[in-house]
PDB file of N, CA and C in Angstrom:
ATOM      1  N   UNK A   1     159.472 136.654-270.803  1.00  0.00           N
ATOM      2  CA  UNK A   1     159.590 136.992-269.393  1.00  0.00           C
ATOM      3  C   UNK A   1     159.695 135.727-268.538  1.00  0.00           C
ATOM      4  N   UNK A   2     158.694 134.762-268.738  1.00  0.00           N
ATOM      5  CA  UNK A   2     158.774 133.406-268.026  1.00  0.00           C
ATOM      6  C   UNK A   2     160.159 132.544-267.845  1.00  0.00           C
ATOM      7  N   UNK A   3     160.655 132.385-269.369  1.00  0.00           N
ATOM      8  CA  UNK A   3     162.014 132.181-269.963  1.00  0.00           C
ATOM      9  C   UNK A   3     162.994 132.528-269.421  1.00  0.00           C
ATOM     10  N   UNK A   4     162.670 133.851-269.274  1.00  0.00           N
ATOM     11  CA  UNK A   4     163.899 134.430-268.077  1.00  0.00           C
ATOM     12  C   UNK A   4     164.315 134.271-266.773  1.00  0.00           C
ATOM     13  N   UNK A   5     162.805 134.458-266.341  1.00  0.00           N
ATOM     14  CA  UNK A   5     162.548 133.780-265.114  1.00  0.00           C
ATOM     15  C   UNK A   5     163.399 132.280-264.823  1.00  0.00           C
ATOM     16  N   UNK A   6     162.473 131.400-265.301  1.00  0.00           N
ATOM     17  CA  UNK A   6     163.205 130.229-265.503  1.00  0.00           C
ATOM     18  C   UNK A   6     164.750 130.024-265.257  1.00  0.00           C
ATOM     19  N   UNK A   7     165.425 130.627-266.382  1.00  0.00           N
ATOM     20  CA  UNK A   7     166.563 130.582-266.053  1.00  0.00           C
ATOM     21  C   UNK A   7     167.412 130.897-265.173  1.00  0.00           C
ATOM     22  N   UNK A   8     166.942 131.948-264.326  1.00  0.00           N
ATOM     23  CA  UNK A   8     167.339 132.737-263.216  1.00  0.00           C
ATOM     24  C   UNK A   8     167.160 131.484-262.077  1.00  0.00           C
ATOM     25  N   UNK A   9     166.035 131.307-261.992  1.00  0.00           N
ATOM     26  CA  UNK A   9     165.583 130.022-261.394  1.00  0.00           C
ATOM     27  C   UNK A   9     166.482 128.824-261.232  1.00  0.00           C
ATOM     28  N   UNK A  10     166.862 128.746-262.203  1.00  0.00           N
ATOM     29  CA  UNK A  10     167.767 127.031-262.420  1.00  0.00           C
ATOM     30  C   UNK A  10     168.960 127.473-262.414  1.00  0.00           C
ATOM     31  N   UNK A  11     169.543 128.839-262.797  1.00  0.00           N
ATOM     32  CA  UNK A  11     171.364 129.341-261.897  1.00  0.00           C
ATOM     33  C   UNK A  11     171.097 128.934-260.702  1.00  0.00           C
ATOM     34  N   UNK A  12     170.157 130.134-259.866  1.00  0.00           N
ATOM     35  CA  UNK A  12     170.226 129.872-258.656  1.00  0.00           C
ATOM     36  C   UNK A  12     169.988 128.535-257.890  1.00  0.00           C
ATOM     37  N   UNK A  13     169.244 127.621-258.269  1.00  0.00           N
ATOM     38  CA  UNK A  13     169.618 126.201-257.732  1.00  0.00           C
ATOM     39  C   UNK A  13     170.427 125.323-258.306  1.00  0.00           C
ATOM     40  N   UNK A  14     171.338 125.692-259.287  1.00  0.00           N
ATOM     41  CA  UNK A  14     172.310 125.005-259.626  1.00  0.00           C
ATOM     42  C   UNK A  14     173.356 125.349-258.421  1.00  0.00           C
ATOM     43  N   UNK A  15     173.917 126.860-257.796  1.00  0.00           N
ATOM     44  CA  UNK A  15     174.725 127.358-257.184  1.00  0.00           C
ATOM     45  C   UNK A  15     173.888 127.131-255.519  1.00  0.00           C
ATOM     46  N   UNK A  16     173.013 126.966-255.571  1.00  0.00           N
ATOM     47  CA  UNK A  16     172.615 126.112-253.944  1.00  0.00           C
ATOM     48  C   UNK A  16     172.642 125.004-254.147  1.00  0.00           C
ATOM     49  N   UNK A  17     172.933 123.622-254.645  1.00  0.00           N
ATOM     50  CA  UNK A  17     172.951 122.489-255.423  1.00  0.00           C
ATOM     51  C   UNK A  17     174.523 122.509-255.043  1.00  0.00           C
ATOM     52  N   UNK A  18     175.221 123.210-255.533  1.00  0.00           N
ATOM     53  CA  UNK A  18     176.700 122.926-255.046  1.00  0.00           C
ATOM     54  C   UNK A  18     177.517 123.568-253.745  1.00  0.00           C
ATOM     55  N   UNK A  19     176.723 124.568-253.309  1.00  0.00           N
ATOM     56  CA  UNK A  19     176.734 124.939-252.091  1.00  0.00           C
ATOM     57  C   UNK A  19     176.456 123.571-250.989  1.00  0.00           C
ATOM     58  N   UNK A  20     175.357 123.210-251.125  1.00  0.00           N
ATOM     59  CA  UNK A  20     175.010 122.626-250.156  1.00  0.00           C
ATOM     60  C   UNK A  20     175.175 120.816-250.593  1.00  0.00           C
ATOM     61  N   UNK A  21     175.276 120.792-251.429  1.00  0.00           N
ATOM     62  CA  UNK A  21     175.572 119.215-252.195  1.00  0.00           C
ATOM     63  C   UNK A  21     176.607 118.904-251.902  1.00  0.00           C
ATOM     64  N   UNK A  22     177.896 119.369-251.993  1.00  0.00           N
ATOM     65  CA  UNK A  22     179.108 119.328-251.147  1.00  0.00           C
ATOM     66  C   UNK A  22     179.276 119.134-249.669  1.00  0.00           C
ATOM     67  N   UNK A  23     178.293 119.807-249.150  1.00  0.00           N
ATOM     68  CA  UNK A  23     178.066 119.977-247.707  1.00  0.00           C
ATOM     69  C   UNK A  23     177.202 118.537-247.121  1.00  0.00           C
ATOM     70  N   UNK A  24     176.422 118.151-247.998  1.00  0.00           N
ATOM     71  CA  UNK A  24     175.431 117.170-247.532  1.00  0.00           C
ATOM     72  C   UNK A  24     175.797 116.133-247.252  1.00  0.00           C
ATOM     73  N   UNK A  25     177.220 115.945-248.460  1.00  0.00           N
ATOM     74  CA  UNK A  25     177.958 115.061-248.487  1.00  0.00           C
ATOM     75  C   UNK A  25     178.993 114.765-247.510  1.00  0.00           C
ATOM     76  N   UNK A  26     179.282 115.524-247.663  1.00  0.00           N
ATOM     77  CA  UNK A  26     180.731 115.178-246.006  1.00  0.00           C
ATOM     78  C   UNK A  26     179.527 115.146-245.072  1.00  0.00           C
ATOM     79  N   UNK A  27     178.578 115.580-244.484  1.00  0.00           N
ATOM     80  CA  UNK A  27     177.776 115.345-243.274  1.00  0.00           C
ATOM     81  C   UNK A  27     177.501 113.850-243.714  1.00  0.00           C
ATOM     82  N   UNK A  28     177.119 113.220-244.296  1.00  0.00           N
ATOM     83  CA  UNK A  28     176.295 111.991-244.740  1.00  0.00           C
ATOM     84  C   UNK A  28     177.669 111.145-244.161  1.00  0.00           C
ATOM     85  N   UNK A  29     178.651 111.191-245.228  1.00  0.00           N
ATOM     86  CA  UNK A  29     180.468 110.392-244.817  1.00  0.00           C
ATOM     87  C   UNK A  29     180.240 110.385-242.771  1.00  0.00           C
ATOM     88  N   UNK A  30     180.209 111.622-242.712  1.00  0.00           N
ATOM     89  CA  UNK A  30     180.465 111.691-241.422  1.00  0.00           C
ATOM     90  C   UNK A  30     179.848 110.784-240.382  1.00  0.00           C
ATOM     91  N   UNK A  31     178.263 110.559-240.848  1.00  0.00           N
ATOM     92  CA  UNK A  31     177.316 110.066-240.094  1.00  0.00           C
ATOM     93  C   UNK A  31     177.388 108.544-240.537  1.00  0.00           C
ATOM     94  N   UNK A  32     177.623 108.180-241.420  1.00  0.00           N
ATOM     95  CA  UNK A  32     178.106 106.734-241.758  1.00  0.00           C
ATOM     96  C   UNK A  32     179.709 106.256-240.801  1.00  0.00           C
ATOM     97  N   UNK A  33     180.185 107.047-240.976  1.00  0.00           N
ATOM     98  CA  UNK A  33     181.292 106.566-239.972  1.00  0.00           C
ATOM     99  C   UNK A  33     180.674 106.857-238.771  1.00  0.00           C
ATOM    100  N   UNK A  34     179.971 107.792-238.033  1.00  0.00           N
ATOM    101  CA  UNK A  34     179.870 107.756-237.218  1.00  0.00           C
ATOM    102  C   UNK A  34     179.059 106.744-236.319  1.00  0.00           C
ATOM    103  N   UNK A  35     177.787 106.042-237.174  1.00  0.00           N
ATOM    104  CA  UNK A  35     177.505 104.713-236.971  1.00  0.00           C
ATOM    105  C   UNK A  35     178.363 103.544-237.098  1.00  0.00           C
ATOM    106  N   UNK A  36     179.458 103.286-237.977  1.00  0.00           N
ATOM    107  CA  UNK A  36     179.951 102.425-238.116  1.00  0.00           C
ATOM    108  C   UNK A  36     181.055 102.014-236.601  1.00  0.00           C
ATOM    109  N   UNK A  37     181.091 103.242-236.112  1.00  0.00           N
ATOM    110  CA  UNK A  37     181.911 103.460-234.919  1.00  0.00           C
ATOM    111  C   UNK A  37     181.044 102.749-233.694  1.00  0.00           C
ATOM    112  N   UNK A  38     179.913 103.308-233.679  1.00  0.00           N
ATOM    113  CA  UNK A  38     178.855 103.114-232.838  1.00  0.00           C
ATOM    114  C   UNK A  38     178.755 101.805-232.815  1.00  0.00           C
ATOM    115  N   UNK A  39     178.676 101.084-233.780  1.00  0.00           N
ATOM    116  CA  UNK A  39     177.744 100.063-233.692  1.00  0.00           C
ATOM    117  C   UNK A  39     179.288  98.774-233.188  1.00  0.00           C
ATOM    118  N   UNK A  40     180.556  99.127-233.713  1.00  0.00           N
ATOM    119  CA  UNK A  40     182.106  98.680-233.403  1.00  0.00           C
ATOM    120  C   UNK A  40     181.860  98.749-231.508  1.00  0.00           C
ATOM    121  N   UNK A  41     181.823  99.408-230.961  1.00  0.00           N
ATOM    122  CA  UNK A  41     181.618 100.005-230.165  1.00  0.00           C
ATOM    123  C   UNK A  41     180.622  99.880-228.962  1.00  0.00           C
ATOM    124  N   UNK A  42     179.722  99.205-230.128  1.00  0.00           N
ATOM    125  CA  UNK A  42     178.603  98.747-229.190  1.00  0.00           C
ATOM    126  C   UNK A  42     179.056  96.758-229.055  1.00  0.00           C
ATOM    127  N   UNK A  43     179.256  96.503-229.742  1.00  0.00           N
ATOM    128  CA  UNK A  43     178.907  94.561-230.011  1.00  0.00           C
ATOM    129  C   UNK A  43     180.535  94.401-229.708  1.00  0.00           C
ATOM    130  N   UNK A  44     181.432  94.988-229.722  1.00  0.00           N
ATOM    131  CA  UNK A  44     182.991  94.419-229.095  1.00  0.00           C
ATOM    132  C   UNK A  44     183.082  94.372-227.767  1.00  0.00           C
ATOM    133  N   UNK A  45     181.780  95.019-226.873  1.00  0.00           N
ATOM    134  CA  UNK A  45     181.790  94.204-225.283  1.00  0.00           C
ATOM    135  C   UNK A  45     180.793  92.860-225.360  1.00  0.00           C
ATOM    136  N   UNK A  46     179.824  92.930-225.980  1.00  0.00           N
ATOM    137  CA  UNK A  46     178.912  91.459-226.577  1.00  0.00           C
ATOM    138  C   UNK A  46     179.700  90.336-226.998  1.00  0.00           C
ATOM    139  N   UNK A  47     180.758  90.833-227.924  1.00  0.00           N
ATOM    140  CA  UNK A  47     181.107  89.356-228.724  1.00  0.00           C
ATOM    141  C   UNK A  47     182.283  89.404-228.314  1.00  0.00           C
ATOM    142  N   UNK A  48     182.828  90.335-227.829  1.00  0.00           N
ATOM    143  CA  UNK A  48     184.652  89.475-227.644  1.00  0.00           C
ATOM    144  C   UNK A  48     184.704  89.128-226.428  1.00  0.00           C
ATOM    145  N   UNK A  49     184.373  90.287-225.497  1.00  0.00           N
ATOM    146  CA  UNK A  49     184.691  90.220-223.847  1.00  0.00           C
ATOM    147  C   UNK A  49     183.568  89.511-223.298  1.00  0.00           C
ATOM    148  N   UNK A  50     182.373  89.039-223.938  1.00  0.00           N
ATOM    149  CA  UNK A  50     181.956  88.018-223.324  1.00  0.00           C
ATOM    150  C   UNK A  50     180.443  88.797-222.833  1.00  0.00           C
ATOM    151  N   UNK A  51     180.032  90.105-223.055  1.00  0.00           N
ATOM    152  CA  UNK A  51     179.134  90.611-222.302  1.00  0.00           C
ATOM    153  C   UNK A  51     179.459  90.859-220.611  1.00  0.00           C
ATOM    154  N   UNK A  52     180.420  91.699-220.273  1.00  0.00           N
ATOM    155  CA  UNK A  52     180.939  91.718-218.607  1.00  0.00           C
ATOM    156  C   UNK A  52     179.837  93.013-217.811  1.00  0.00           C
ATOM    157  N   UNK A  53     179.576  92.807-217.198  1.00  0.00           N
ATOM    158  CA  UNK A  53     178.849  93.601-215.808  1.00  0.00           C
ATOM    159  C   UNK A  53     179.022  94.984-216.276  1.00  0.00           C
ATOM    160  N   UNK A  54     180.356  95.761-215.895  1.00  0.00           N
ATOM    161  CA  UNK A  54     180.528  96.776-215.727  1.00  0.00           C
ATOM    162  C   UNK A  54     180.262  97.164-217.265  1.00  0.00           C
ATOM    163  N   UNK A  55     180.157  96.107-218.327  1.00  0.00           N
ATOM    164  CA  UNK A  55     180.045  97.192-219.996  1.00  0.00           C
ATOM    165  C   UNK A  55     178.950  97.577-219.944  1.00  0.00           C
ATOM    166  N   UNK A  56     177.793  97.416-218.913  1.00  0.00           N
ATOM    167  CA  UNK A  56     176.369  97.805-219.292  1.00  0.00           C
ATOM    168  C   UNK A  56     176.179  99.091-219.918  1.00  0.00           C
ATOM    169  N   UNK A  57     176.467  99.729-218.995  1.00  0.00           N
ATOM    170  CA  UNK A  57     177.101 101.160-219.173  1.00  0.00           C
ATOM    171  C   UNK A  57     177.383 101.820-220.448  1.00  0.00           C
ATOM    172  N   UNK A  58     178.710 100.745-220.887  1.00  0.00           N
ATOM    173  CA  UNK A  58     179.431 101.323-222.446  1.00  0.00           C
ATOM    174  C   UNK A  58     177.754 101.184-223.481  1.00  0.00           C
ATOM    175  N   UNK A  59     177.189  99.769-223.765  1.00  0.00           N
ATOM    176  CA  UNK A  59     176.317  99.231-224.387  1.00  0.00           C
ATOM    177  C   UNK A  59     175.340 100.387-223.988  1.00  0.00           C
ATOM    178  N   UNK A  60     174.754 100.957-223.195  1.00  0.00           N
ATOM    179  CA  UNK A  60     173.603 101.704-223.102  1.00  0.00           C
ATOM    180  C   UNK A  60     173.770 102.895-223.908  1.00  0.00           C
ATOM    181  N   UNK A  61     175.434 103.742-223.147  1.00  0.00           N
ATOM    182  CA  UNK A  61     175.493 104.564-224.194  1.00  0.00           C
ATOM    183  C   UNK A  61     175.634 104.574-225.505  1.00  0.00           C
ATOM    184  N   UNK A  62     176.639 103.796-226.061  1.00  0.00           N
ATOM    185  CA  UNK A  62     176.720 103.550-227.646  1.00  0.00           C
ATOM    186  C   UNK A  62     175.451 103.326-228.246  1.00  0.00           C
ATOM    187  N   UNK A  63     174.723 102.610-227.532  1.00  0.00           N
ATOM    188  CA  UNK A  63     173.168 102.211-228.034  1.00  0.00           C
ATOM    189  C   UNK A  63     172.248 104.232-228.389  1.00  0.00           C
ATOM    190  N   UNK A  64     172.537 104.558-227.621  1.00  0.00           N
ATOM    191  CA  UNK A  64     171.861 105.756-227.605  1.00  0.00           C
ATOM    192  C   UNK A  64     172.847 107.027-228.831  1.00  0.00           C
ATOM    193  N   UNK A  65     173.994 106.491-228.677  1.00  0.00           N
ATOM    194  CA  UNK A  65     174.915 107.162-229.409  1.00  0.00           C
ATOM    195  C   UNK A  65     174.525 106.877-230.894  1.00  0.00           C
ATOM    196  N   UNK A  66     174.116 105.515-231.073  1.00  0.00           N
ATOM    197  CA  UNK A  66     173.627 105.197-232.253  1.00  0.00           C
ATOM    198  C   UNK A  66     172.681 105.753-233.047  1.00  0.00           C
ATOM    199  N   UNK A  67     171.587 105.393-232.085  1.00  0.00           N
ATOM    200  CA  UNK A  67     170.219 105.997-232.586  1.00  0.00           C
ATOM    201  C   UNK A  67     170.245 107.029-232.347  1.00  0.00           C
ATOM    202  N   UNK A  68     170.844 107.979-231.947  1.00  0.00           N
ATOM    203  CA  UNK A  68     170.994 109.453-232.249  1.00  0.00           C
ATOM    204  C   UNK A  68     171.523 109.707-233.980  1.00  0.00           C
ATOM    205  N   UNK A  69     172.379 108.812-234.278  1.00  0.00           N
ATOM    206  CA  UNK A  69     173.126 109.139-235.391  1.00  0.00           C
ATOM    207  C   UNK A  69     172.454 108.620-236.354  1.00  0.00           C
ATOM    208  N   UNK A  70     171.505 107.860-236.433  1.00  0.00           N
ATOM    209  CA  UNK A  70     170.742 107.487-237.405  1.00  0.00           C
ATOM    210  C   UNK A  70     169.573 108.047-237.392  1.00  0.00           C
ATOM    211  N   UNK A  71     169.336 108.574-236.273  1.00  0.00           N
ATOM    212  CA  UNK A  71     167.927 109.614-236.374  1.00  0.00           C
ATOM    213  C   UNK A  71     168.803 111.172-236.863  1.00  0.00           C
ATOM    214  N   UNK A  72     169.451 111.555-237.000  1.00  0.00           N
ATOM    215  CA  UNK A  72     169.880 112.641-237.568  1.00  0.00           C
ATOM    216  C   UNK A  72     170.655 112.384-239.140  1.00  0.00           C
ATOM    217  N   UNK A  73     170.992 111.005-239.139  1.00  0.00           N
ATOM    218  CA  UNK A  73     171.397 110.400-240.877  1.00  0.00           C
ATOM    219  C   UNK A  73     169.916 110.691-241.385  1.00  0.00           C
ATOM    220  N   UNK A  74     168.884 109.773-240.872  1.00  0.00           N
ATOM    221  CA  UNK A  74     167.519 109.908-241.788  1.00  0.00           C
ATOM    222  C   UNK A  74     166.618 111.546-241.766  1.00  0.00           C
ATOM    223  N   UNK A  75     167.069 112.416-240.557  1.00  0.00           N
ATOM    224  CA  UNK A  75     166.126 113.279-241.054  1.00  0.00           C
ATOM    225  C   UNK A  75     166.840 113.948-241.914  1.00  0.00           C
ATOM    226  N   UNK A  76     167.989 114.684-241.987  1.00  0.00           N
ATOM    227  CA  UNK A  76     168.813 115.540-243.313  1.00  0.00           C
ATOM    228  C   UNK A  76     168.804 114.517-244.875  1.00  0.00           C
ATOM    229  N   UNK A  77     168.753 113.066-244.508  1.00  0.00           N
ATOM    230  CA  UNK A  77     168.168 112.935-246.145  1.00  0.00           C
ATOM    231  C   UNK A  77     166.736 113.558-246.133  1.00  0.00           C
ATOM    232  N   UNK A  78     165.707 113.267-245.424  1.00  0.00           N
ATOM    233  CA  UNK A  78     164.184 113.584-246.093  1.00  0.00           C
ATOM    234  C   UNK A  78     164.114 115.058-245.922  1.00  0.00           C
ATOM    235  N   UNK A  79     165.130 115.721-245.295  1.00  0.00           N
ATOM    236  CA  UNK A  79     165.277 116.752-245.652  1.00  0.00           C
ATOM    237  C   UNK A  79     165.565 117.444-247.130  1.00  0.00           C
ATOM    238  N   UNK A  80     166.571 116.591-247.133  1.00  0.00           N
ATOM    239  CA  UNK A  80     167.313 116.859-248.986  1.00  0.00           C
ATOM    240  C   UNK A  80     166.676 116.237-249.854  1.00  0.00           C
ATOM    241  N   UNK A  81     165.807 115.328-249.549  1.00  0.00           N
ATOM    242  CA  UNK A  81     164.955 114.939-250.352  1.00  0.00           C
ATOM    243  C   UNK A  81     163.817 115.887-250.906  1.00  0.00           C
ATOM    244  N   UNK A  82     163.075 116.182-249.442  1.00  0.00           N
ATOM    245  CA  UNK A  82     162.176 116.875-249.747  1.00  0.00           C
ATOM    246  C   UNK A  82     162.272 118.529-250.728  1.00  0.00           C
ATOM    247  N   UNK A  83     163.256 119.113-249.970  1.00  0.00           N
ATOM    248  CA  UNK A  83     163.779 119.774-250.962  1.00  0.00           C
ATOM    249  C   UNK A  83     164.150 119.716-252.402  1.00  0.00           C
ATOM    250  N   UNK A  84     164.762 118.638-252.526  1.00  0.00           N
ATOM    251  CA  UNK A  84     165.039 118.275-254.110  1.00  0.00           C
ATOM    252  C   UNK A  84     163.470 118.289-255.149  1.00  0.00           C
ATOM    253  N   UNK A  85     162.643 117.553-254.506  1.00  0.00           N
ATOM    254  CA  UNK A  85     161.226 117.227-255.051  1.00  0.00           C
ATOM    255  C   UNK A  85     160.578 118.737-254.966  1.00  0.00           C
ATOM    256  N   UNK A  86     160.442 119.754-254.148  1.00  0.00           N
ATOM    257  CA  UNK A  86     159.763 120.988-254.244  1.00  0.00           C
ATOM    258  C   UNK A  86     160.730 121.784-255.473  1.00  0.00           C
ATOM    259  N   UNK A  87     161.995 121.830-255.391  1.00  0.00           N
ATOM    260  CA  UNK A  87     162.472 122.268-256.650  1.00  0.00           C
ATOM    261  C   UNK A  87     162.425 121.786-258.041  1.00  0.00           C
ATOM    262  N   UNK A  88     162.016 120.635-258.206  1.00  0.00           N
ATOM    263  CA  UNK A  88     162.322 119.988-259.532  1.00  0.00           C
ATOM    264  C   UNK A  88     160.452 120.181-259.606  1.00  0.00           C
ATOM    265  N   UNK A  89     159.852 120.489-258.686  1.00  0.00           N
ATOM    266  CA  UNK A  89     158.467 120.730-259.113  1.00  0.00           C
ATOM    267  C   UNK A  89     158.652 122.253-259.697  1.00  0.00           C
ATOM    268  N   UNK A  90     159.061 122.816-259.148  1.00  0.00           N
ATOM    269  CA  UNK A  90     159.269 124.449-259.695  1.00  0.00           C
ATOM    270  C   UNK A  90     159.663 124.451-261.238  1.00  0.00           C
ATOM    271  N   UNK A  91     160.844 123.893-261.221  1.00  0.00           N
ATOM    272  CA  UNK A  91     161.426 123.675-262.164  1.00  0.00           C
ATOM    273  C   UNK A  91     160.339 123.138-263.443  1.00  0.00           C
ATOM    274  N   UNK A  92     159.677 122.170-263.181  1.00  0.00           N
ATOM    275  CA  UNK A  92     159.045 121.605-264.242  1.00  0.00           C
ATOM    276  C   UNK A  92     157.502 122.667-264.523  1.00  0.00           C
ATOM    277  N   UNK A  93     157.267 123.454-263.682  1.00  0.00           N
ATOM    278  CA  UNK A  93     156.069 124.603-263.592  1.00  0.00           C
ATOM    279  C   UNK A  93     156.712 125.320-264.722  1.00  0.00           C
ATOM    280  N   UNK A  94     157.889 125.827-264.169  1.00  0.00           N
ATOM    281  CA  UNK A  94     158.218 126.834-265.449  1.00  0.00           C
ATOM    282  C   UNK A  94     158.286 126.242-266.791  1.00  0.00           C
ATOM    283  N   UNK A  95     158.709 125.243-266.582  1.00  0.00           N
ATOM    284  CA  UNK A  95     159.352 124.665-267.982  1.00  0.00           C
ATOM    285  C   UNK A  95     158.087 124.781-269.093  1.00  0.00           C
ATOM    286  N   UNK A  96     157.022 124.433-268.725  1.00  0.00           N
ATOM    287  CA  UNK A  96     155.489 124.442-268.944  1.00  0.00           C
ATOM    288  C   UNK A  96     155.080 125.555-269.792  1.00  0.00           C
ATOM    289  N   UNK A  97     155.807 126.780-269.201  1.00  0.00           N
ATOM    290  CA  UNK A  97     155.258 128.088-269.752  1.00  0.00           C
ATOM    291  C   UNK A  97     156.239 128.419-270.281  1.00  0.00           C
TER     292      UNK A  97
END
């Protein structure tokens, strides 16, 4: 009965595993470019144009644009993290019996 269990167990997070593993992934791509943009974005009024008056503006937002995108990069990993670790605990419960 356990056995069975089990296995039922490890389909179904194999098929949420690729459901959402696929998914995690293009969000992650996304949020890496989307910092890489940010941060382009932020230091090309600093270092080329010299730091001018009116970029305060650009620099404040990109600054905020940033740390938005890295506070939403780091919580969906410890998200997927945390998740990963409560399943592979399941996983290893059954395995047991």
């Amino acid at each position: 009965m356990s056995r069975h269990l089990y296995l039922e167990l490890r389909k179904i997070s194999h098929e949420i595993d690729s459901i959402f593993g696929t998914q995690m992934t293009i969000k992650m791509a996304c949020y890496f470019g989307w910092i890489a943009h940010d941060l382009r974005e932020l230091l090309y009024p600093i270092l080329v144009k010299n730091y001018v008056k009116p970029k305060i503006m650009t620099i404040i937002f990109y600054t905020f644009c940033l740390s938005n995108n890295i506070c939403k990069f780091l919580i969906i990993n410890y998200i997927y993290e945390t998740i990963t670790t409560k399943v592979n605990k399941i996983i290893l419960n059954f395995k047991k019996y």
